[in-house]
Every structure is written in structure tokens, then in C-alpha cells.
C-alpha atoms as a PDB file:
ATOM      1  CA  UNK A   1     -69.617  39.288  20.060  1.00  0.00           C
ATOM      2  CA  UNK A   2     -66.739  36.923  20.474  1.00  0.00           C
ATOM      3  CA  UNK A   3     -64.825  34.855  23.014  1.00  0.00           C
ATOM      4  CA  UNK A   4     -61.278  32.658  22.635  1.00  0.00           C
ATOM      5  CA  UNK A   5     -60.725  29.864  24.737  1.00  0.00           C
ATOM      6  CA  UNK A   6     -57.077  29.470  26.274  1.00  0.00           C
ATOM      7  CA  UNK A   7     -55.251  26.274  27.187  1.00  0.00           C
ATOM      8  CA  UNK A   8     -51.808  25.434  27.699  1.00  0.00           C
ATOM      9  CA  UNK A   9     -51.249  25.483  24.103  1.00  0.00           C
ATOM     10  CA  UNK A  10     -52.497  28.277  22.566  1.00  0.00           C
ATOM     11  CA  UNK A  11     -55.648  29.984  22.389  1.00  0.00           C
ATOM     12  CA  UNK A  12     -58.403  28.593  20.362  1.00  0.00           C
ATOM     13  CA  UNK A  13     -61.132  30.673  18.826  1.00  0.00           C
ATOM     14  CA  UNK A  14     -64.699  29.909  19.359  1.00  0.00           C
ATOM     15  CA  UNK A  15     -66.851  32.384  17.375  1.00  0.00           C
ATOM     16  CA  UNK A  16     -65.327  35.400  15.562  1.00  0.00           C
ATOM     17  CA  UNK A  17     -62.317  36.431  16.093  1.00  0.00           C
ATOM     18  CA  UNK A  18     -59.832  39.529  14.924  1.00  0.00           C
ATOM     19  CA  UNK A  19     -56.048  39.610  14.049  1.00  0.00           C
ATOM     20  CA  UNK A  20     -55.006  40.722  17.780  1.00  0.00           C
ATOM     21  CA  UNK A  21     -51.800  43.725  17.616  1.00  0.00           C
ATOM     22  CA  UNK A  22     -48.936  44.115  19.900  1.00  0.00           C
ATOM     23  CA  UNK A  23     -49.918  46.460  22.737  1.00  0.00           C
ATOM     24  CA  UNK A  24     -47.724  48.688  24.733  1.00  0.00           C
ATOM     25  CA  UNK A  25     -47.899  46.237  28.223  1.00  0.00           C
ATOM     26  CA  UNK A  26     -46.017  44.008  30.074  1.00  0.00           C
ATOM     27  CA  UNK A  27     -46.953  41.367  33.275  1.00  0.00           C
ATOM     28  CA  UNK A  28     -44.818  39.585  35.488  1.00  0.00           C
ATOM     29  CA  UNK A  29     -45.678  36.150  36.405  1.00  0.00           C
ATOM     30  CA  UNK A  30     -44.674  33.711  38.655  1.00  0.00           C
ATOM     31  CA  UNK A  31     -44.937  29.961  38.091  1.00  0.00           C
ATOM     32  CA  UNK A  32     -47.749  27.757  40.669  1.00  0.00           C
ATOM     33  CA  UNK A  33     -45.600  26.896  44.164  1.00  0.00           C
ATOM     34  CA  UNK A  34     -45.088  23.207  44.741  1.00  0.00           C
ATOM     35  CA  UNK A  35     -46.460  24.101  48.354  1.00  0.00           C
ATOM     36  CA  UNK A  36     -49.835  25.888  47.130  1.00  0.00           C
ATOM     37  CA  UNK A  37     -51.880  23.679  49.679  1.00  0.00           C
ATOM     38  CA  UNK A  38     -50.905  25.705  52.495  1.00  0.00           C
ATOM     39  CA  UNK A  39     -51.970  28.974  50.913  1.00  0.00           C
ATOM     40  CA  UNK A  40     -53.917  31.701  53.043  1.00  0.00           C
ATOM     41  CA  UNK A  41     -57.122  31.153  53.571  1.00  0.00           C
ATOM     42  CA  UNK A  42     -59.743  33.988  54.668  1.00  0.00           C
ATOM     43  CA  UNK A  43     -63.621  33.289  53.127  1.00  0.00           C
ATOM     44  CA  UNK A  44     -63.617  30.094  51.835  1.00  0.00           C
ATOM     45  CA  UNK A  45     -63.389  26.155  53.075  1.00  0.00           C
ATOM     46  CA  UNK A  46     -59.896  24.136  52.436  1.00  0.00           C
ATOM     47  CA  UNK A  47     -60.129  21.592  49.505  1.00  0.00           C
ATOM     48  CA  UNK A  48     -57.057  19.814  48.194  1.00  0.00           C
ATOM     49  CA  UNK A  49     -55.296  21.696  45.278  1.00  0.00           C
ATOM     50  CA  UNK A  50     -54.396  19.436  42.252  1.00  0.00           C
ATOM     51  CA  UNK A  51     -50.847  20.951  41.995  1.00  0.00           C
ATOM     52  CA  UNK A  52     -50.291  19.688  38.028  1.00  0.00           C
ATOM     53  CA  UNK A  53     -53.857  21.197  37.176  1.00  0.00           C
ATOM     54  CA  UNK A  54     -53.309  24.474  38.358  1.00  0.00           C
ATOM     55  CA  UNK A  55     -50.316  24.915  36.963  1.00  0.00           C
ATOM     56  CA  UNK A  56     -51.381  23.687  33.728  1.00  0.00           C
ATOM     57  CA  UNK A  57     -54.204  26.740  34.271  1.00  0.00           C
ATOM     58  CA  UNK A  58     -51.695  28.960  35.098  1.00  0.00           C
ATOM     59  CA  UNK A  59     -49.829  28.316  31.682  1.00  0.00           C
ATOM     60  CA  UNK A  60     -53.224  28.771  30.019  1.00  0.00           C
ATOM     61  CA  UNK A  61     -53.343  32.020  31.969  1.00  0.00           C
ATOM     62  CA  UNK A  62     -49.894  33.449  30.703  1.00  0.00           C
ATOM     63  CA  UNK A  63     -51.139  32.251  27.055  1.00  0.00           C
ATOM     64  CA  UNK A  64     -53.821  34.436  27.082  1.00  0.00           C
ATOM     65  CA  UNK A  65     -51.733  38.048  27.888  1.00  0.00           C
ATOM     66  CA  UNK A  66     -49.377  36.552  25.329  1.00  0.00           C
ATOM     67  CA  UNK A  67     -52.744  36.291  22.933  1.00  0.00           C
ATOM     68  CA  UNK A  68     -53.137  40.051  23.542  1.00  0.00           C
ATOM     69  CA  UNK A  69     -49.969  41.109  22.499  1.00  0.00           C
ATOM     70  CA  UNK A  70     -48.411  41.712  26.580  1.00  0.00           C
ATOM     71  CA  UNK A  71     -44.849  40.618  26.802  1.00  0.00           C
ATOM     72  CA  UNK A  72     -44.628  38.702  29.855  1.00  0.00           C
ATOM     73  CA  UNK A  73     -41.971  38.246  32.253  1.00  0.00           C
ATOM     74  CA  UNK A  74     -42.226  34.801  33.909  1.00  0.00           C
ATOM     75  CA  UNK A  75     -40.951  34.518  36.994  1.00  0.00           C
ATOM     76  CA  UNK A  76     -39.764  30.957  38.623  1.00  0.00           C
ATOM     77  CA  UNK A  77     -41.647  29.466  41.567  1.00  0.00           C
ATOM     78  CA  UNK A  78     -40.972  30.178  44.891  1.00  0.00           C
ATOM     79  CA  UNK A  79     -40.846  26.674  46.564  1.00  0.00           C
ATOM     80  CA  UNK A  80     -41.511  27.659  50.288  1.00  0.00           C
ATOM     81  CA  UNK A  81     -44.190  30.306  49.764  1.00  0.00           C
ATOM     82  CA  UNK A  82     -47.388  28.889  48.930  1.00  0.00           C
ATOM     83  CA  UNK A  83     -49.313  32.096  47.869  1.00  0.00           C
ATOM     84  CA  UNK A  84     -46.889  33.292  45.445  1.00  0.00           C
ATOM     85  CA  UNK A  85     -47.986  32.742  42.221  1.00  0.00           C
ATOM     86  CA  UNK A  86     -50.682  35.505  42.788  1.00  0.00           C
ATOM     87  CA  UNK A  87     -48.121  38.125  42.362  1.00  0.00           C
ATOM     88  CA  UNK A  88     -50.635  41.081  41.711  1.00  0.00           C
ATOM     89  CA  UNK A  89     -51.206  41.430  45.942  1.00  0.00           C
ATOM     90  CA  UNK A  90     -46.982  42.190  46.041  1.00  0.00           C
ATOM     91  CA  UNK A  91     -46.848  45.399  43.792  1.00  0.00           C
ATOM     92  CA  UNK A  92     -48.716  47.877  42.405  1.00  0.00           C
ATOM     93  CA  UNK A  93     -47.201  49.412  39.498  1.00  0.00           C
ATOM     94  CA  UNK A  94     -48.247  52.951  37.732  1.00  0.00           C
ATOM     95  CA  UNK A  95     -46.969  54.652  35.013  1.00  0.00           C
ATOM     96  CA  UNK A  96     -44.639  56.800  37.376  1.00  0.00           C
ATOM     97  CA  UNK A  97     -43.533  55.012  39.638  1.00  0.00           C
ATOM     98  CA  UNK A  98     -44.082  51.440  42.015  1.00  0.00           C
ATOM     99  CA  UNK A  99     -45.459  50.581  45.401  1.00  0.00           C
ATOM    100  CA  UNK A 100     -44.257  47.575  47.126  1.00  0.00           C
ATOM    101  CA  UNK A 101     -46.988  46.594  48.957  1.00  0.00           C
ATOM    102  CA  UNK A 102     -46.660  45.233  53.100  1.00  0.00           C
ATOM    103  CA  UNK A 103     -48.735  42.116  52.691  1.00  0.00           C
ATOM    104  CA  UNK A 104     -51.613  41.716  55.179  1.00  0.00           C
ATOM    105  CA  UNK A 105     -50.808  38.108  55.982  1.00  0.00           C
ATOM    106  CA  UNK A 106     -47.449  37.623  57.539  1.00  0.00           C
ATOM    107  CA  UNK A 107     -46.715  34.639  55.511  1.00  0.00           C
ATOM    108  CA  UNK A 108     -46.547  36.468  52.254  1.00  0.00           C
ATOM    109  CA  UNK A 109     -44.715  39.285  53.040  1.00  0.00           C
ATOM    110  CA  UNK A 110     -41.259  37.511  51.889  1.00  0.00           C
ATOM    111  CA  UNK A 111     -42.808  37.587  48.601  1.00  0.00           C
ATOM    112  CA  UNK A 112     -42.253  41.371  48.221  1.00  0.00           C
ATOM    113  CA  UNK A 113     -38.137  40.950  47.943  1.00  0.00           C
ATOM    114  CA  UNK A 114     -38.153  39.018  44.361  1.00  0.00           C
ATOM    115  CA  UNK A 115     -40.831  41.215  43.082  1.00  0.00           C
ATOM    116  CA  UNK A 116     -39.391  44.287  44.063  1.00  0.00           C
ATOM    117  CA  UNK A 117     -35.927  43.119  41.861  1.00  0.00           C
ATOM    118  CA  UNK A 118     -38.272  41.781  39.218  1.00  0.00           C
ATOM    119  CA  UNK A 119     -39.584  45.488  38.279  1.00  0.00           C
ATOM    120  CA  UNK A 120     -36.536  47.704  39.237  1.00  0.00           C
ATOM    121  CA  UNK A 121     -35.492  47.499  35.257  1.00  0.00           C
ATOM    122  CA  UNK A 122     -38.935  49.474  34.533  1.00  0.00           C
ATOM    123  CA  UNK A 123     -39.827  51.782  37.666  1.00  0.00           C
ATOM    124  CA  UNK A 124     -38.480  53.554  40.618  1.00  0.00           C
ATOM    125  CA  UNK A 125     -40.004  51.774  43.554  1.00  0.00           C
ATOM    126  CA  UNK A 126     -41.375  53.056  47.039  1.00  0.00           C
ATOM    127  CA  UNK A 127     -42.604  50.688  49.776  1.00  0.00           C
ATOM    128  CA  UNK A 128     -45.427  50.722  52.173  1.00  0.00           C
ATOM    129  CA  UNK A 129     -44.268  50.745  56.242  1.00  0.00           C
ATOM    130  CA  UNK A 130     -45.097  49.255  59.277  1.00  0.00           C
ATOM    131  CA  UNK A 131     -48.412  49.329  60.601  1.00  0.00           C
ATOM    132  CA  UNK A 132     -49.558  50.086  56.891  1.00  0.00           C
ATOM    133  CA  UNK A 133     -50.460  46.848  55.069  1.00  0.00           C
ATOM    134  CA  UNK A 134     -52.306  46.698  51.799  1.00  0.00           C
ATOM    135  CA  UNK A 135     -52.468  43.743  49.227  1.00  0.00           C
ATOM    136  CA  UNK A 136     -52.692  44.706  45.779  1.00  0.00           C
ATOM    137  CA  UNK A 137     -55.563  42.710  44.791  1.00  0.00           C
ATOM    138  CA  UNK A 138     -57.406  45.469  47.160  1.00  0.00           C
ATOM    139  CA  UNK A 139     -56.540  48.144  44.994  1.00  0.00           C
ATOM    140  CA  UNK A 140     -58.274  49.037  41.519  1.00  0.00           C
ATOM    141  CA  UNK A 141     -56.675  51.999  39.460  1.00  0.00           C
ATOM    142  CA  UNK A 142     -59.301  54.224  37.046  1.00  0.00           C
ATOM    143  CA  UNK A 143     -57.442  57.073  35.667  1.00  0.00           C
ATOM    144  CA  UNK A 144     -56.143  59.225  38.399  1.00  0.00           C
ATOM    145  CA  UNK A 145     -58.148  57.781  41.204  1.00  0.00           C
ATOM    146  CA  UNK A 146     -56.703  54.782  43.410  1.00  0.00           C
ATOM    147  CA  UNK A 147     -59.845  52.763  45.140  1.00  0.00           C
ATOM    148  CA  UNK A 148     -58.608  50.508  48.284  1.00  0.00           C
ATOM    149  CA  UNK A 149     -59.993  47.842  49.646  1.00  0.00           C
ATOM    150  CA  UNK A 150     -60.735  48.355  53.425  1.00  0.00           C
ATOM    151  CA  UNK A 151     -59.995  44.747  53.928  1.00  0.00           C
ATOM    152  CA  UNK A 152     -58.416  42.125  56.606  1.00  0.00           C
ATOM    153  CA  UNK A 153     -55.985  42.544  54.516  1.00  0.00           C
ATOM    154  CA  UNK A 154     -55.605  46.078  54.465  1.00  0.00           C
ATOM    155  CA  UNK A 155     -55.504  49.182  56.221  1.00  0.00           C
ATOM    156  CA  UNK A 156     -56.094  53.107  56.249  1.00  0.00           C
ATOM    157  CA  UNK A 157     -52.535  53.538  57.474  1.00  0.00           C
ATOM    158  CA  UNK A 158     -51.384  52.023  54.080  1.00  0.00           C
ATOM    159  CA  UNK A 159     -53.906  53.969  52.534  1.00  0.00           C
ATOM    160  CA  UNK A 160     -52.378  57.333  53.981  1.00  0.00           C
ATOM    161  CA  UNK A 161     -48.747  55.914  53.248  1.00  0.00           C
ATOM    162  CA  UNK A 162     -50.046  55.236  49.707  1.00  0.00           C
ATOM    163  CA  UNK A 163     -51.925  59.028  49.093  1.00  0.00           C
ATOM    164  CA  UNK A 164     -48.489  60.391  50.319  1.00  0.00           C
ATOM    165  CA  UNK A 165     -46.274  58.568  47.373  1.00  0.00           C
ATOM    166  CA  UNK A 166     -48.607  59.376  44.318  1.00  0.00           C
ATOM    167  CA  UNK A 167     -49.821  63.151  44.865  1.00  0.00           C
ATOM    168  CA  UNK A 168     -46.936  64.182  43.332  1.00  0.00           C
ATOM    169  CA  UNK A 169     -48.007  62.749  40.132  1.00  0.00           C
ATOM    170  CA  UNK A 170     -52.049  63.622  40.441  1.00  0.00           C
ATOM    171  CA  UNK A 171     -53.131  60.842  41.714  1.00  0.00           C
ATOM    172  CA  UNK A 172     -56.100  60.260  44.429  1.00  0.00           C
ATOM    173  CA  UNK A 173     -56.597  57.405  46.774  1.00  0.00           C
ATOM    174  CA  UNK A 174     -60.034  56.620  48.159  1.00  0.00           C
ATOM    175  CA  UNK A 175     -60.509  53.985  50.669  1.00  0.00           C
ATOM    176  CA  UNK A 176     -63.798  51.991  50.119  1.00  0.00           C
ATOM    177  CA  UNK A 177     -65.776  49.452  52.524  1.00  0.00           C
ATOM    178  CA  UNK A 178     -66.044  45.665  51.422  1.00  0.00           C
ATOM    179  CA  UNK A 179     -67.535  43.280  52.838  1.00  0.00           C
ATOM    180  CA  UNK A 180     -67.855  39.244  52.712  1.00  0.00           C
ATOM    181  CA  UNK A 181     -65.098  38.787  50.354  1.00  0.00           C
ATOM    182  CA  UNK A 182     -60.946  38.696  50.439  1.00  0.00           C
ATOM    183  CA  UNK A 183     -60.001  41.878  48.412  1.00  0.00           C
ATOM    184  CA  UNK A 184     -61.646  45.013  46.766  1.00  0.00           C
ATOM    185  CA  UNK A 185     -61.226  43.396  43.228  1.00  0.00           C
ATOM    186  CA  UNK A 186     -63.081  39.676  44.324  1.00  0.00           C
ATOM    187  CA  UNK A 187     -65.995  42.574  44.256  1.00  0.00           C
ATOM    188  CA  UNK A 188     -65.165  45.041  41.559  1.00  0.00           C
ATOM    189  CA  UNK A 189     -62.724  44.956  38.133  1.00  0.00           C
ATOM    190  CA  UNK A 190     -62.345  47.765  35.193  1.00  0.00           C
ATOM    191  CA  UNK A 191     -63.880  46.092  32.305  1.00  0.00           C
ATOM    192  CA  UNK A 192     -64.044  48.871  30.072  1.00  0.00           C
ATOM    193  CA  UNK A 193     -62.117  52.238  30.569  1.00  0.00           C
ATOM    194  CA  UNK A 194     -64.892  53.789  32.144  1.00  0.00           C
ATOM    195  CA  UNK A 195     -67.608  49.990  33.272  1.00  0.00           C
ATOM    196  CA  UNK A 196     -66.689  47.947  36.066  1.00  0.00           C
ATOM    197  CA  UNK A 197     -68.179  44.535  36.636  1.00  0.00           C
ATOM    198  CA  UNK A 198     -70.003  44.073  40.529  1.00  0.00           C
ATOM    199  CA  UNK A 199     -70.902  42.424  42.949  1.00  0.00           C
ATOM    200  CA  UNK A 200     -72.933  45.125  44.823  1.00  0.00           C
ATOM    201  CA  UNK A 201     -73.595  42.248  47.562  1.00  0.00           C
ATOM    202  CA  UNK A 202     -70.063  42.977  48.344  1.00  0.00           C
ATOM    203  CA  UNK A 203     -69.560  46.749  47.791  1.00  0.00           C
ATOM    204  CA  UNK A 204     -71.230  49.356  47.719  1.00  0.00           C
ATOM    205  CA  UNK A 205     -71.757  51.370  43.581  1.00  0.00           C
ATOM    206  CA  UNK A 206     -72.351  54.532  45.480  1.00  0.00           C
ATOM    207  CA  UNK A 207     -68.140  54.712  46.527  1.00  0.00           C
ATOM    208  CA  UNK A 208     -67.186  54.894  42.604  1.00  0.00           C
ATOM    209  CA  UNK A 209     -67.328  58.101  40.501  1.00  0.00           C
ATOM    210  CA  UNK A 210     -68.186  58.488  36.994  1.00  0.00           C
ATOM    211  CA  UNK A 211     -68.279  54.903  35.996  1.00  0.00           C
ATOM    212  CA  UNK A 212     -70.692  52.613  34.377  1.00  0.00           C
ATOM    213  CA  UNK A 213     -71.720  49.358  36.094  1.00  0.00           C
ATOM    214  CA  UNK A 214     -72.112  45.818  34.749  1.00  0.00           C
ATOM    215  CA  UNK A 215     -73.407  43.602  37.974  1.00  0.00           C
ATOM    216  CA  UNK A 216     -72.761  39.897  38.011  1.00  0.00           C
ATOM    217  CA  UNK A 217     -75.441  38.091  37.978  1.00  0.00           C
ATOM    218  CA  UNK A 218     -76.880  36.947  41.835  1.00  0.00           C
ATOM    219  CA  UNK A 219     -76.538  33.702  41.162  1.00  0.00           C
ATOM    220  CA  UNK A 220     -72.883  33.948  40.087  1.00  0.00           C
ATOM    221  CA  UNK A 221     -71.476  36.044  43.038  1.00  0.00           C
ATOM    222  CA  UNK A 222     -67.678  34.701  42.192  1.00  0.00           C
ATOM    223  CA  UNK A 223     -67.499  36.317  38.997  1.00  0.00           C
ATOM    224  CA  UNK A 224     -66.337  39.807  39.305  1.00  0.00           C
ATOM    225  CA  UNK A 225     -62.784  39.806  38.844  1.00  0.00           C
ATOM    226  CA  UNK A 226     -61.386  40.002  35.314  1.00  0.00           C
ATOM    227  CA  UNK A 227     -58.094  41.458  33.768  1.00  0.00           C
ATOM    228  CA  UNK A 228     -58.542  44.164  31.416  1.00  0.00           C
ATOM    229  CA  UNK A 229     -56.205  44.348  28.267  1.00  0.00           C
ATOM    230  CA  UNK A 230     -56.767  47.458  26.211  1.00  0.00           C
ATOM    231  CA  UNK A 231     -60.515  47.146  25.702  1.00  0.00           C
ATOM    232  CA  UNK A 232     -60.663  42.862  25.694  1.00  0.00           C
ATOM    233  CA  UNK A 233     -60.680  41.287  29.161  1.00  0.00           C
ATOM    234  CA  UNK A 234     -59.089  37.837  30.840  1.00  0.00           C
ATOM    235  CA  UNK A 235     -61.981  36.210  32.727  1.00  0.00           C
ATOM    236  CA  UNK A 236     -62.635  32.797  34.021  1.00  0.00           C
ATOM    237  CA  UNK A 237     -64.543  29.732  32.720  1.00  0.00           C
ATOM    238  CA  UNK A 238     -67.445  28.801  34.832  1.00  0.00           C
ATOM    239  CA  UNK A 239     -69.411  32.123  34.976  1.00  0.00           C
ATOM    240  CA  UNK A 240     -71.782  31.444  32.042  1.00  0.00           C
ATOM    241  CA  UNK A 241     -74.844  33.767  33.226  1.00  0.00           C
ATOM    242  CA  UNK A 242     -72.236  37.478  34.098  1.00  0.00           C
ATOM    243  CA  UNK A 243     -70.407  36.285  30.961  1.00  0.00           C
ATOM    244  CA  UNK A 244     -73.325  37.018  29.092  1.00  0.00           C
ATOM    245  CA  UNK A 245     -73.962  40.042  30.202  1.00  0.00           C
ATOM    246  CA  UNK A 246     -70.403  41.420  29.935  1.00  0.00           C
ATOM    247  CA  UNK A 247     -70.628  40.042  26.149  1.00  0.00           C
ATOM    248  CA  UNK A 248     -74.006  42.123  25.862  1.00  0.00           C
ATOM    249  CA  UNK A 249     -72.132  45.112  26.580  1.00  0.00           C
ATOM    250  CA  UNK A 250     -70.161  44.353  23.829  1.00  0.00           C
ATOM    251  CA  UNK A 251     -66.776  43.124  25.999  1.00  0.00           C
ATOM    252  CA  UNK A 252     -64.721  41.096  23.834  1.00  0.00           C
ATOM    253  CA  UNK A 253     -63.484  37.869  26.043  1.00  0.00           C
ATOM    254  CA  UNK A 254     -60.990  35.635  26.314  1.00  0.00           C
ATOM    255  CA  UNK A 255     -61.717  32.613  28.299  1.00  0.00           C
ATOM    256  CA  UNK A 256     -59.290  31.053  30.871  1.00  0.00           C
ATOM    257  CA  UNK A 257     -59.939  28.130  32.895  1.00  0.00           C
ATOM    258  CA  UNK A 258     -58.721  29.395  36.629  1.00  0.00           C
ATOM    259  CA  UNK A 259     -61.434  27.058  39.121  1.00  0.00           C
ATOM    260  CA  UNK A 260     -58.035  25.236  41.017  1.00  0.00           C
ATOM    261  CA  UNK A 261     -56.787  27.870  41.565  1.00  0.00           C
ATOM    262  CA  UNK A 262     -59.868  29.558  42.866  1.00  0.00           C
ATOM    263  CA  UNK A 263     -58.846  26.963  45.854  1.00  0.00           C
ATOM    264  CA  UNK A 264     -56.357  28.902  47.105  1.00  0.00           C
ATOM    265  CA  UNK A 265     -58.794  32.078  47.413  1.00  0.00           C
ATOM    266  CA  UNK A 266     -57.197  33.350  43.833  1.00  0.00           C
ATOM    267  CA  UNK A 267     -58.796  34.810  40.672  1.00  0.00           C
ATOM    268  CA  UNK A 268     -57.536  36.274  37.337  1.00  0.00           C
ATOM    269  CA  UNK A 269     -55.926  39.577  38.473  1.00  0.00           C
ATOM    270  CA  UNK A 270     -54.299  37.911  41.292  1.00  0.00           C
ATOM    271  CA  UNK A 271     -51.867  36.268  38.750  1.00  0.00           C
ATOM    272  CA  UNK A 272     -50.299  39.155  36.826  1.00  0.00           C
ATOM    273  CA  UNK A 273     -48.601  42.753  37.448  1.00  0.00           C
ATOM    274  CA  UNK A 274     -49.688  44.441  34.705  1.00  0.00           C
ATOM    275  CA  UNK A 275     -48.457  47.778  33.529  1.00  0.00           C
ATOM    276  CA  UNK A 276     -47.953  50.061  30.403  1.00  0.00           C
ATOM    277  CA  UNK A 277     -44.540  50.087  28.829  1.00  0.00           C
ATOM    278  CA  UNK A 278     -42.983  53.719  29.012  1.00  0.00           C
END
């Protein structure tokens, strides 16, 4: 099996490694705010956020979609909101259409706006209401079927909003119970089309049809979230022990260092919209 390594200037290829093609995606990005130390906090303790380090992570971050071929819109900070570079909880984008999302913490909710004018060029957009709110790092899309995170973040009234946009096109939303962590995917990410890496401490296998299961390993209970890219994932440095076992399923890996910005409560998805080009 093989792994790359990302920094801020390129990826660099640690065992063996294959001539990587253009795929049909793209990902919107925003660039690290200069106020990041007074992001949201839910489930973890404040420590001080090295502001130059995490964005040099987050440039190693955008290196590695451009490693897989996704063309990626980068977006320019937003200096007053300190959450914003974790784009993914603003929008969630399908191949038919776009939710804007109603942020479960007030502060981020004036995030939506440069989002929403950031994807207009590829998809007709809808927007979840008042009392619905629903981050997008709480929702996972397999095929047709829409898991949400029943989170503090988000709520079955978003949920219902949510079924009501995408029937038209086939799609079903299930609502699913987590517990002890910020969002559905700090417990669960699509690692293959049809494997998801767990933390079953955190949520429950029984609420997901027809997939296979990788769990993290207990000692590693962080290391759930990845990005999938075609069938090659985005995961973080530091989970040695789960990144062994995702490379004994035969999940091809490239590396990104992401621990400062784990600070601010974020992880790999959080940083990208990613969708299929149509």
C-alpha cells in the first residue's frame, strides 16, 4: 500500500506511488482567519492557535486535492469570523442541486452569504429556515441516502426542511444519534464507496445500511474523519495505529498534517466543499 505526505510545497511520496489523473471534482476553500482563536468551541479545552502554522497546514491541505486532480476554488479569509476556514459546515452541495445550511452556532451563520455566491456558478441553491439548523460537517452523503448528525449543532427541523428539498431527486435523509463529539463526521467518514471509518464509541454501526466498517482504533478515538477523493482519501498525520488499518484495507492515503487546526475543534472534511463537476 502507499501513502504521500503533503506540505506547503507539494506532495512528497513516501512508498509507492502512481501517476494521479484529473478527476471530475471541484472544492472551495477558504484561507485560515486572522481571528481563529476565538473559534467555537463545544468538546474540547481552549489552547492557543499558532495562526502562521495552521495556515501553513491549511496550504498543505489545498495541495493535497490539487495532488488528486480537484480544481480548487480558494476563497480569501474572512477577517472577523473566526470559524470560517472550515467551510464544509456552510453548504452541502449534491449533484442536483445546494443546501445552504443555518449554522448551529450563531456566530457562524454570516458565513453562509459568501459561500452561497461562491457556488451559484455551479448549482441552484435552497436554504435551510428558522428553527432548522444543521452544520454540514453533521451530514455524510452515501449514494442516495443523507445521514444527519443529531447534534448541538443540529436539529430534526433541519432534517425535515432538508428531506423536503431532495425527494424530488431520490434522495433519503436519516437522522442518526451521536454522542460525545461535535458533528456526525468527527464519528463517521466514507472511505471507500461502500466502508466508512468509526468511532462506534460515538455512534452507533447499527443506524447505517449496507456499508462496510473500518473502526479506529480505541486508542485513537480522533481519527475518524477523512476526505474521500475517488477511491484515495485526505487524512491527518498523527493517527498511526487507524492509519494502519485503513492501509490494510487497501485505502490508498495521502497524508496531511491538520493537529493546529484540530484546536479550533476542526478536521479534514471541515476544510473543503467538495462536489462532482456536472
Amino acid at each position: 500500500m502507499w501513502s504521500h505526505i503533503a506540505s506547503s510545497v507539494g506532495a512528497k511520496v513516501i512508498s509507492r506511488g502512481t501517476q494521479l489523473r484529473q478527476h471530475s471534482w471541484r472544492a472551495i476553500v477558504r484561507d485560515v482567519s486572522p481571528a481563529i482563536n476565538q473559534c467555537e468551541l463545544t468538546h474540547i479545552h481552549r489552547e492557543p492557535i499558532n495562526f502562521e502554522r495552521a495556515q501553513q497546514q491549511h496550504e498543505a491541505y489545498t495541495q493535497a486535492l490539487r495532488s488528486l486532480g480537484v480544481h480548487v476554488t480558494q476563497l480569501p479569509a474572512e477577517q472577523k469570523l473566526p470559524d470560517s476556514v472550515f467551510v464544509e459546515d456552510a453548504a452541502i452541495v449534491l449533484d442536483e442541486c445546494a443546501i445552504l445550511t443555518r449554522p448551529g452556532a450563531p456566530s457562524r451563520r454570516p458565513e453562509v452569504e459568501s459561500l452561497a455566491r461562491a457556488i451559484a456558478p455551479w448549482r441552484t441553491t435552497v436554504q435551510v429556515q428558522e428553527p432548522g439548523t444543521v452544520d454540514g460537517g453533521d451530514v455524510m452523503v452515501i449514494g442516495k441516502t443523507i445521514y444527519v448528525g443529531l447534534s448541538s449543532r443540529s436539529n430534526q427541523n433541519a432534517i425535515d426542511q432538508m428531506q423536503a428539498f431532495v425527494s424530488p431527486f431520490g434522495y433519503s435523509v436519516k437522522a442518526v444519534t451521536v454522542k460525545g463529539c461535535l458533528h456526525l463526521k468527527t464519528a463517521v467518514t466514507q472511505v471507500k464507496q461502500d466502508t466508512v471509518l468509526i468511532n462506534p464509541e460515538w455512534v452507533d454501526k447499527s443506524q447505517f445500511y449496507d456499508v462496510n466498517f473500518i473502526e479506529v482504533d480505541p486508542s485513537e478515538p480522533c481519527s475518524a474523519n477523512a476526505v474521500l477523493v475517488e477511491n484515495k482519501i485526505i487524512y491527518p498525520l498523527g493517527f498511526p495505529k487507524t492509519q494502519k488499518r485503513l492501509e490494510d484495507a487497501g485505502i490508498e492515503i495521502v497524508l496531511v498534517p491538520a493537529d493546529e487546526l484540530a484546536k479550533a475543534e476542526g478536521a479534514v472534511t471541515c476544510c473543503s466543499i467538495l462536489f462532482k463537476k456536472t
